[in-house]
Protein backbone atom coordinates (compact mmCIF):
# COMPACT_ATOMS: atom_id res chain seq x y z
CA UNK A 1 -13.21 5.55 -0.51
CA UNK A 2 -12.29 7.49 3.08
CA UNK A 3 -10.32 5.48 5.47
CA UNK A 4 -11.59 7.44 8.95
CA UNK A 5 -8.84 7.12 11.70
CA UNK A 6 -9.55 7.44 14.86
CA UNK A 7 -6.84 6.81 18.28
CA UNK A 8 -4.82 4.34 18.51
CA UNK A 9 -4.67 4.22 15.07
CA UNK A 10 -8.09 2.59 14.48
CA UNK A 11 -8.72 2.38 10.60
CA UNK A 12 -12.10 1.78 8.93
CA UNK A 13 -12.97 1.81 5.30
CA UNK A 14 -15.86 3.90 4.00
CA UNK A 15 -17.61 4.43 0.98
CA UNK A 16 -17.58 7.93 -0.62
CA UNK A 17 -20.57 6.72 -3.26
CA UNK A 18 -23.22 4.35 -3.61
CA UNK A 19 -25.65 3.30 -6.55
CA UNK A 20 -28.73 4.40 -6.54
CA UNK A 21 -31.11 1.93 -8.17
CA UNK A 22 -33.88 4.55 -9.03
CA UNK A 23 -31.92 6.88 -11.04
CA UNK A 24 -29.73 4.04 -12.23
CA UNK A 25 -26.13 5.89 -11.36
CA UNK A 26 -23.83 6.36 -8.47
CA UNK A 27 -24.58 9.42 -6.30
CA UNK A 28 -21.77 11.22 -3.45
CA UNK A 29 -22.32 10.60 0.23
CA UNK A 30 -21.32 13.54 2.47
CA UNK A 31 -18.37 12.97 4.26
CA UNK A 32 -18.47 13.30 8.21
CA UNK A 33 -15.06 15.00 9.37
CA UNK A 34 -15.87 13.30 12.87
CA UNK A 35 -14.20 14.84 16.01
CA UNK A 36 -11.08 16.55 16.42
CA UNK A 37 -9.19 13.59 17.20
CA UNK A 38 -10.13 11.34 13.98
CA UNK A 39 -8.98 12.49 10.27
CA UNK A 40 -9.78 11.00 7.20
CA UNK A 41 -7.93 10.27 4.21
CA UNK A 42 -9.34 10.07 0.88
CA UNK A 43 -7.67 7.61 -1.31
CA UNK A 44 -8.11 8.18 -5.11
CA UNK A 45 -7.15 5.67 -7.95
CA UNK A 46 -6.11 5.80 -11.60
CA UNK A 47 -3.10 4.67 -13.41
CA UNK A 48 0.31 6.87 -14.04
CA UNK A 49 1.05 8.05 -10.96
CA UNK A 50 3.50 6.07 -10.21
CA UNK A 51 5.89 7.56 -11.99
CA UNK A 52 6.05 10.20 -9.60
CA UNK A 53 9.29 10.75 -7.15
CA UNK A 54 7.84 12.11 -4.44
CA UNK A 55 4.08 12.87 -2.69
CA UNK A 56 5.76 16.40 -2.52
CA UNK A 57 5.93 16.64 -5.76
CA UNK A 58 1.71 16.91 -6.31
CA UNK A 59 -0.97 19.00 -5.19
CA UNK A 60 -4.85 18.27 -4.45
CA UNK A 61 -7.05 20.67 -4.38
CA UNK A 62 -10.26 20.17 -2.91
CA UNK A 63 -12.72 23.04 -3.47
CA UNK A 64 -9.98 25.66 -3.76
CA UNK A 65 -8.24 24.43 -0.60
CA UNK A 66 -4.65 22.82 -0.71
CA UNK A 67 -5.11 19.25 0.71
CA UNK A 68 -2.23 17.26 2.14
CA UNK A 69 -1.18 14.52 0.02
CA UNK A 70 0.31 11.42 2.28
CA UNK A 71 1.18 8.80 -0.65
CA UNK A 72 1.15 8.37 -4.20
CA UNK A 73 2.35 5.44 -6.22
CA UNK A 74 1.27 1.54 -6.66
CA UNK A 75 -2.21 0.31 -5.32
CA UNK A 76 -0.89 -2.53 -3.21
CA UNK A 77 -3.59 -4.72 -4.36
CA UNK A 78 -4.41 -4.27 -7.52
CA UNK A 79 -1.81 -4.34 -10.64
CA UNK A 80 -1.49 -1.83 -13.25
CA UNK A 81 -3.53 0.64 -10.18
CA UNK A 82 -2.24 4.10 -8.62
CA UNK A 83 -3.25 5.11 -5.76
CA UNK A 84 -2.71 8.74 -3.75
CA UNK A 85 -3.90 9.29 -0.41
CA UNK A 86 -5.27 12.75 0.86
CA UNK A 87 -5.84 14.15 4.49
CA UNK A 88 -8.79 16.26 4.48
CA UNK A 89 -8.10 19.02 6.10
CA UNK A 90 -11.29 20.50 8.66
């Protein structure tokens, strides 16, 4: 999922996939960058990360390109889940 954030700090919650009943399988939806003054963050889950110190100490990558990484360590939600956040850069 993106979480797009727009002034004032305005957060909303989008999907990054959806299922596609005909070819029974989740497919990528393109991500809209919006205007200059939104970002998004792309959070990504899985389980280990938490064992990290820092969010300096990893690196995303994104296509080649170095993307910032804003948290990494327990999904506040769900237990047992990691979670790291990324700003995509433009």
């Amino acid at each position: 999922m993106i979480t797009r954030v727009r002034p004032g700090n305005v957060q909303t919650v989008e999907p990054v996939a959806q299922f596609d009943e005909a070819q029974r399988r989740f497919i990528t939806l393109p991500i809209d960058l919006g205007p200059e003054t939104e970002f998004v963050v792309l959070s990504l889950f899985g389980t280990g990360w938490r064992q990290v110190d820092s969010a300096r100490d990893v690196m995303v990558k994104i296509g080649g390109v170095e993307c910032p990484v804003e948290y990494v360590g327990n999904q506040p939600t769900i237990e047992g889940l990691d979670q790291i956040n990324v700003r995509l850069p433009r």
